[in-house]
C-alpha atoms as a PDB file:
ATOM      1  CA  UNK A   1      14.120  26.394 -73.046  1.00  0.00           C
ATOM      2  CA  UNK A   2      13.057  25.572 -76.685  1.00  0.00           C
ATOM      3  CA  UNK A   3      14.956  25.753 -79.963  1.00  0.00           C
ATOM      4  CA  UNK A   4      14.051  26.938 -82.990  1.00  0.00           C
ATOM      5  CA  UNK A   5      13.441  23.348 -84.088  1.00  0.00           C
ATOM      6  CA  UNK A   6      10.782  22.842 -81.092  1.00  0.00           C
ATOM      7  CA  UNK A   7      12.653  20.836 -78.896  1.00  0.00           C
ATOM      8  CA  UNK A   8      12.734  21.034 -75.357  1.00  0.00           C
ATOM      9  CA  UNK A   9      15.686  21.065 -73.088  1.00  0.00           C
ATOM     10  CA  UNK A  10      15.202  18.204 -70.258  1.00  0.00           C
ATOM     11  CA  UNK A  11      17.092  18.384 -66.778  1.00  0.00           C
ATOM     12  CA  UNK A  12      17.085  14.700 -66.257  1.00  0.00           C
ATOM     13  CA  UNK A  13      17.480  15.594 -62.116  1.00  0.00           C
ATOM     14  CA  UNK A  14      15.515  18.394 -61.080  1.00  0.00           C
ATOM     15  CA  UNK A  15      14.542  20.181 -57.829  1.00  0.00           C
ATOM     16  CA  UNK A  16      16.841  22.036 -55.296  1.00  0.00           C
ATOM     17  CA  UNK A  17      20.206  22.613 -56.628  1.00  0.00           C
ATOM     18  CA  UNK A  18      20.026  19.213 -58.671  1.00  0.00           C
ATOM     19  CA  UNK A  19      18.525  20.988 -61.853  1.00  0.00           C
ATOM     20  CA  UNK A  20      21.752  23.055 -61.715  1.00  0.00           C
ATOM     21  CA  UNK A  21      23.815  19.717 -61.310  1.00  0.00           C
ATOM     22  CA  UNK A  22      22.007  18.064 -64.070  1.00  0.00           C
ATOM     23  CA  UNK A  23      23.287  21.666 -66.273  1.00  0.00           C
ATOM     24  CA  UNK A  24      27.030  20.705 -65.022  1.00  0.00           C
ATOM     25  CA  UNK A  25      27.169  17.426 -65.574  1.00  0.00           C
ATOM     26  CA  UNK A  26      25.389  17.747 -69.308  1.00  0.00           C
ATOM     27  CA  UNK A  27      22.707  15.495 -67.808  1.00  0.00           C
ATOM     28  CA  UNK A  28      19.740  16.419 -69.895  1.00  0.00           C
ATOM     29  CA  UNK A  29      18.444  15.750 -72.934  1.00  0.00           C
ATOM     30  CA  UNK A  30      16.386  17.853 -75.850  1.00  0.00           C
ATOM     31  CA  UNK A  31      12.540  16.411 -76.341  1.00  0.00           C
ATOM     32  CA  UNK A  32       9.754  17.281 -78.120  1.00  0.00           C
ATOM     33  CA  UNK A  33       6.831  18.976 -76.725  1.00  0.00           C
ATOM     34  CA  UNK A  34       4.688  15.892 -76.504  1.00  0.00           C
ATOM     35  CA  UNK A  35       7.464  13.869 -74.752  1.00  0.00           C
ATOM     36  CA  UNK A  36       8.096  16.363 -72.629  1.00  0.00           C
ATOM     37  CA  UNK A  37       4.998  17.650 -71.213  1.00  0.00           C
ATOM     38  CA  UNK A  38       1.739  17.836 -72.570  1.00  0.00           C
ATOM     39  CA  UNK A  39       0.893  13.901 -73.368  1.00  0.00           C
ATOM     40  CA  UNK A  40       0.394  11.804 -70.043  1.00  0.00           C
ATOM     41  CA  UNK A  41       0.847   8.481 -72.208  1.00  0.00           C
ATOM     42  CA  UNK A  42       4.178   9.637 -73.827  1.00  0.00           C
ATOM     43  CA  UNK A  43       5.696  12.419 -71.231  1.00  0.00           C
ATOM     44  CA  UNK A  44       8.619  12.272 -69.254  1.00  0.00           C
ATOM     45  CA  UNK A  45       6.299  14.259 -66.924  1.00  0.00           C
ATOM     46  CA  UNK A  46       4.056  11.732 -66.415  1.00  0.00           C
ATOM     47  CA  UNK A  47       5.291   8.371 -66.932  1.00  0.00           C
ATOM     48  CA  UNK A  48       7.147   7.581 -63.823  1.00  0.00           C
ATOM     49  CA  UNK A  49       8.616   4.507 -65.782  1.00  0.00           C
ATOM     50  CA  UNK A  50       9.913   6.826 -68.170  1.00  0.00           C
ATOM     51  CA  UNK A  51      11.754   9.652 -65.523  1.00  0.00           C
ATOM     52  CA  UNK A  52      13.227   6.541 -63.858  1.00  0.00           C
ATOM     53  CA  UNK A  53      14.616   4.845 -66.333  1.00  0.00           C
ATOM     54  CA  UNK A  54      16.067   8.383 -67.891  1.00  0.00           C
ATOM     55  CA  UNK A  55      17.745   8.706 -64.575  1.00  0.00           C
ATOM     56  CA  UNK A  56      19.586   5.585 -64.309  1.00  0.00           C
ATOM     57  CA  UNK A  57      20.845   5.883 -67.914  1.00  0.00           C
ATOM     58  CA  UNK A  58      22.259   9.900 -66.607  1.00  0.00           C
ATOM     59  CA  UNK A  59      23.845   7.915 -63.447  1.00  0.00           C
ATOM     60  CA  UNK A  60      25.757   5.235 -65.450  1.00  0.00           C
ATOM     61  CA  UNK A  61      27.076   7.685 -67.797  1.00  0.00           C
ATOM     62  CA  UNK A  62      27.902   9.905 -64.847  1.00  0.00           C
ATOM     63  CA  UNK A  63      29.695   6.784 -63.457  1.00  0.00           C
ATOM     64  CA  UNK A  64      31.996   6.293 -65.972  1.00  0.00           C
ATOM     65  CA  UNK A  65      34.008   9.121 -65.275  1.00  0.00           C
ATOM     66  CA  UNK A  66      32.859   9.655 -61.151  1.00  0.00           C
ATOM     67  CA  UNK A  67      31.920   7.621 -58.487  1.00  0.00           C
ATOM     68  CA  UNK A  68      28.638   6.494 -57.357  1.00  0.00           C
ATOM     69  CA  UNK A  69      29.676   8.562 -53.989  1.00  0.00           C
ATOM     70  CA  UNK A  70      30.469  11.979 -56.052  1.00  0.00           C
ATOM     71  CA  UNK A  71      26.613  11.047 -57.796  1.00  0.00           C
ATOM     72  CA  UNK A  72      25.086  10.927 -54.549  1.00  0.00           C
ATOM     73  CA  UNK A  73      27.204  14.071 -53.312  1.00  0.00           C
ATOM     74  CA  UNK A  74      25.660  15.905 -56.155  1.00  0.00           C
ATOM     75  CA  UNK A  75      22.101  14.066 -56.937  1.00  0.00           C
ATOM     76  CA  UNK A  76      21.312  13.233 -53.173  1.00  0.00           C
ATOM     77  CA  UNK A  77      20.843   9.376 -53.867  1.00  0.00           C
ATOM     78  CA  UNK A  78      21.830   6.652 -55.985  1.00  0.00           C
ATOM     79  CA  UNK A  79      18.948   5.309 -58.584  1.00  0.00           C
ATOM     80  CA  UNK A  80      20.788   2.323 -59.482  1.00  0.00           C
END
């Protein structure tokens, strides 16, 4: 999805039933086109570094309201 302002919506968890998760939980985040996809220094796409450390911030949030057994229910495995 992109806004108006050119930002592109981010489902930090992806894949089978986890990118709907990740829509439930407000686990995403809004980046620009470079971050997102089309730069493999910059993009969440490509920097491995970068997707992991994205999901552990969405788990730790997500843990301070559920348990790390509801995130695993929901996101198939802890990243933490």
């Amino acid at each position: 999805v992109e806004t108006i302002t050119g930002l592109h919506e981010h489902h930090i968890f992806e894949g089978t039933g986890r990118r709907n998760q990740s829509e439930k939980y407000g686990l995403k985040v809004w980046l620009c086109h470079r971050h997102h996809t089309t730069d493999p220094r910059y993009s969440i796409h490509y920097q491995k570094a970068l997707d992991l450390d994205l999901k552990k911030r969405a788990q730790r949030k997500f843990e301070e309201t559920h348990t790390r057994e509801e995130f695993i229910e929901h996101f198939i495995k802890s990243y933490l």
